[in-house]
C-alpha atoms as a PDB file:
ATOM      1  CA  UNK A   1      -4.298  13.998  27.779  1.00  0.00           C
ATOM      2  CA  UNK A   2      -5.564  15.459  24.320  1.00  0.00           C
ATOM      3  CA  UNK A   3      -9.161  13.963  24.218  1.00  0.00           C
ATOM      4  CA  UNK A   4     -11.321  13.779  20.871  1.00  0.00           C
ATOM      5  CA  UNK A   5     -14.606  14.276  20.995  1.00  0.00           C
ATOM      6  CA  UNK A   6     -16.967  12.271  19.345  1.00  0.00           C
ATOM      7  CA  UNK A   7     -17.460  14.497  17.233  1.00  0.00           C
ATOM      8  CA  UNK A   8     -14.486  14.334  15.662  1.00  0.00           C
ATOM      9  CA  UNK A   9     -14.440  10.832  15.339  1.00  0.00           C
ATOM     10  CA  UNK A  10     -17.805  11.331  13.295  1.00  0.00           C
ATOM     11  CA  UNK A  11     -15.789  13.790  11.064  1.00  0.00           C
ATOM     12  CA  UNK A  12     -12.929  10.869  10.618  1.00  0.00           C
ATOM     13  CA  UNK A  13     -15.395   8.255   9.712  1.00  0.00           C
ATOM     14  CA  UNK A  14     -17.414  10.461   7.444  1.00  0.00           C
ATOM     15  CA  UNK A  15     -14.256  11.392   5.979  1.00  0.00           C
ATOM     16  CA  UNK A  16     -13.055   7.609   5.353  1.00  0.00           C
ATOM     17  CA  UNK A  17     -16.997   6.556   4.338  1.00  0.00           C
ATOM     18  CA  UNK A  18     -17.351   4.547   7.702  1.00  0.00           C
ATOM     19  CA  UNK A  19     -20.409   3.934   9.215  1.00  0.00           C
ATOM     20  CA  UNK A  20     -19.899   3.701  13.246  1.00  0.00           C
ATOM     21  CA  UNK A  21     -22.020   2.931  15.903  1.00  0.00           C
ATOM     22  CA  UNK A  22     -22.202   4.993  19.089  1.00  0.00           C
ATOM     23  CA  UNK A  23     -20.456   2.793  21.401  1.00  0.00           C
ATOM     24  CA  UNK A  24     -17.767   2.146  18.459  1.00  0.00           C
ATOM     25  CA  UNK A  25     -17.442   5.984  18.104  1.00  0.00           C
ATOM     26  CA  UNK A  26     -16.880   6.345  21.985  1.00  0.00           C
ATOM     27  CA  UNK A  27     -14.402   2.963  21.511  1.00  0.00           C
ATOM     28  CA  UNK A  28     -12.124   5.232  18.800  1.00  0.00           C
ATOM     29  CA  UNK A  29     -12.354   8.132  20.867  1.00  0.00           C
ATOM     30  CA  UNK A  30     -10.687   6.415  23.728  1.00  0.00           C
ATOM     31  CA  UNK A  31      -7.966   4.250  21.425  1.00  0.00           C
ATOM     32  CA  UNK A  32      -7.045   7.097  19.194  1.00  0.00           C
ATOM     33  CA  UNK A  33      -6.731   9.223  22.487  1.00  0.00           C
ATOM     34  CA  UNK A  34      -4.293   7.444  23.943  1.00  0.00           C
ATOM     35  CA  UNK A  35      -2.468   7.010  20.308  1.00  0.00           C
ATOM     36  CA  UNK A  36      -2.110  10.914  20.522  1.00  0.00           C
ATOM     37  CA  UNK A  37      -1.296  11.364  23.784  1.00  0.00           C
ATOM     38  CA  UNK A  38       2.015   8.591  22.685  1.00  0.00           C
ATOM     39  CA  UNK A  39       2.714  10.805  19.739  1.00  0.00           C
ATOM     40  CA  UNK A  40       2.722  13.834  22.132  1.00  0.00           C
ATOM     41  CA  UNK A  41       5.233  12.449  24.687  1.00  0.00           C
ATOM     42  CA  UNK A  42       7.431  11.828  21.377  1.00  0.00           C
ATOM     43  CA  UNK A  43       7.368  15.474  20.975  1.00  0.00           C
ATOM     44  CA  UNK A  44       9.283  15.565  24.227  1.00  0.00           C
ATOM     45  CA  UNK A  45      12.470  13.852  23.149  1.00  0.00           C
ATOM     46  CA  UNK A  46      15.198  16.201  22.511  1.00  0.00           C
ATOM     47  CA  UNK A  47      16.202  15.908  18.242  1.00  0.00           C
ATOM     48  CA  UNK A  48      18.146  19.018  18.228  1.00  0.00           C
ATOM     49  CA  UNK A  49      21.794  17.407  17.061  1.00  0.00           C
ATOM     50  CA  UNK A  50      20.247  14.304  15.830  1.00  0.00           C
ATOM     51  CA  UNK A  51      21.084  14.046  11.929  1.00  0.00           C
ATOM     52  CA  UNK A  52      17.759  12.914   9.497  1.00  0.00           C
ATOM     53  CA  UNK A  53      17.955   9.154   8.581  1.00  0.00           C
ATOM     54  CA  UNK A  54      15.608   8.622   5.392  1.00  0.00           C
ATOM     55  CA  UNK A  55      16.437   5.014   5.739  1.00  0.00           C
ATOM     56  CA  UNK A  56      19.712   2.918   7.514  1.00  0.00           C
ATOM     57  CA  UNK A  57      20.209  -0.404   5.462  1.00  0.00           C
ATOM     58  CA  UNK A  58      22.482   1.039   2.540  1.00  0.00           C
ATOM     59  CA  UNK A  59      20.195  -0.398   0.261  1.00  0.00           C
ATOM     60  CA  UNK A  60      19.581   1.139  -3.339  1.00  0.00           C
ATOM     61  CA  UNK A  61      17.120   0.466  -6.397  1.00  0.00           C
ATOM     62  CA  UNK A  62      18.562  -1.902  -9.060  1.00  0.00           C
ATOM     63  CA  UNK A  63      17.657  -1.213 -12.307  1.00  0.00           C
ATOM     64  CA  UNK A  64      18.594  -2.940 -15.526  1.00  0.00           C
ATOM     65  CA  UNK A  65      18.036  -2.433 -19.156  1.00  0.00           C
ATOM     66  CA  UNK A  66      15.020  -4.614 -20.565  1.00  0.00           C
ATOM     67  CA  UNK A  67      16.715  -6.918 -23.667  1.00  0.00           C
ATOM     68  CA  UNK A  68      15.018  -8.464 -26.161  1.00  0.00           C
ATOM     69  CA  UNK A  69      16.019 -11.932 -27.048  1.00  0.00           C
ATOM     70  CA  UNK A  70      15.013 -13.772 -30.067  1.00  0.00           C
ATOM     71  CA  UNK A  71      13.980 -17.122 -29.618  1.00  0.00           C
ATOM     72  CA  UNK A  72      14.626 -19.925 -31.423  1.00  0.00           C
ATOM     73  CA  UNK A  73      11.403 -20.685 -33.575  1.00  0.00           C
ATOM     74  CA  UNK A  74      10.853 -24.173 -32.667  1.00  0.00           C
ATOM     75  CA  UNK A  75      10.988 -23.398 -29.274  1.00  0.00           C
ATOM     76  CA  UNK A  76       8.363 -20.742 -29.580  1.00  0.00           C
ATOM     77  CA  UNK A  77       5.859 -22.936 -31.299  1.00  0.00           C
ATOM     78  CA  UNK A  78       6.436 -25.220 -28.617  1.00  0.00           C
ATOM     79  CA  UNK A  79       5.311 -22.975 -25.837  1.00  0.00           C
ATOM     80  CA  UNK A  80       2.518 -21.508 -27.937  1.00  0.00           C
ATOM     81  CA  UNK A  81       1.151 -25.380 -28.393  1.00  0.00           C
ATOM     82  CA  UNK A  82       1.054 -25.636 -24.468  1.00  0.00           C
ATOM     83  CA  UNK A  83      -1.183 -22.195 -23.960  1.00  0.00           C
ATOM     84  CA  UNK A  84      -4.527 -23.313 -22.961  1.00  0.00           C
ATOM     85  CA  UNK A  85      -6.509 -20.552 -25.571  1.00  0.00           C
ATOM     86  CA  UNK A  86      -5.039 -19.123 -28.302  1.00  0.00           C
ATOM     87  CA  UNK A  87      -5.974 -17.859 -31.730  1.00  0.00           C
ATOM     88  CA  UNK A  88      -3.047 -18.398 -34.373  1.00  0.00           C
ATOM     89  CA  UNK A  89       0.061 -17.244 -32.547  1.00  0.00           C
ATOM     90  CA  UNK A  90      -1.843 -15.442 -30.519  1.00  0.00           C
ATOM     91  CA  UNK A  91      -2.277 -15.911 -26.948  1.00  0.00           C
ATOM     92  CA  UNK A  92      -5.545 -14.853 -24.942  1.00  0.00           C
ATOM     93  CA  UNK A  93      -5.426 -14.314 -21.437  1.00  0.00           C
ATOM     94  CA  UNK A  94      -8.200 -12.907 -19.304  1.00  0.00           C
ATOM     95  CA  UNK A  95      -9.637  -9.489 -19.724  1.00  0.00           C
ATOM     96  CA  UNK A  96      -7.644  -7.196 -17.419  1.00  0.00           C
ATOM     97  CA  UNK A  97      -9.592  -3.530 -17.955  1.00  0.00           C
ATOM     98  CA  UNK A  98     -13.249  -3.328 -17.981  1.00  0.00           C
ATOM     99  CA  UNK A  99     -14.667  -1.295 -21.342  1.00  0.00           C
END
C-alpha cells in the first residue's frame, strides 16, 4: 500500500489553489491512497499481446461544408421585426467579451 503523506496532499492542493483543513488533508490522504493502490494492482494485468483500442464504437467526425443561403427578403424583414432590440437591420444581442 503506496501511502501519501500529508505532505503531499498539501503540495496537490497548493498546486490546484485549494485550501484544506487538517482532518480534510488526512481524509485525501486515505481516499487517494487507496485510488493508487487500485491503479497499482492494474499494473499487474498482463497487456503484452493485447492490441491498443483508442476507442471501439466505429464512430467518426462528420463534417460538412457551411452554405450560404439567400433568403427571401420578405422573410428576413419578418424575422428582424420579431428581434426584441435592434438598430436598423441590425440585431443586438448581449455583450459576449468584456473590453
Amino acid at each position: 500500500m503506496s501511502k501519501l503523506t500529508v505532505e503531499e496532499i498539501e503540495m496537490v492542493a497548493d498546486l490546484a489553489r485549494l485550501e484544506l483543513s487538517d482532518s480534510e488533508k488526512e481524509m485525501y490522504s486515505k481516499q487517494l491512497s487507496v485510488i493508487f493502490d487500485y491503479v497499482d494492482m492494474l499494473d499487474e494485468v498482463n497487456t503484452v499481446d493485447i492490441v491498443e483500442t483508442c476507442q471501439v464504437t466505429g464512430l467518426e467526425d462528420v463534417f460538412r461544408d457551411d452554405v450560404v443561403e439567400v433568403s427571401d427578403s420578405e422573410v428576413v424583414k419578418k424575422l428582424i421585426a420579431q428581434f426584441p432590440d435592434k438598430v436598423d437591420n441590425l440585431l443586438k444581442v448581449k455583450q459576449v467579451f468584456d473590453n
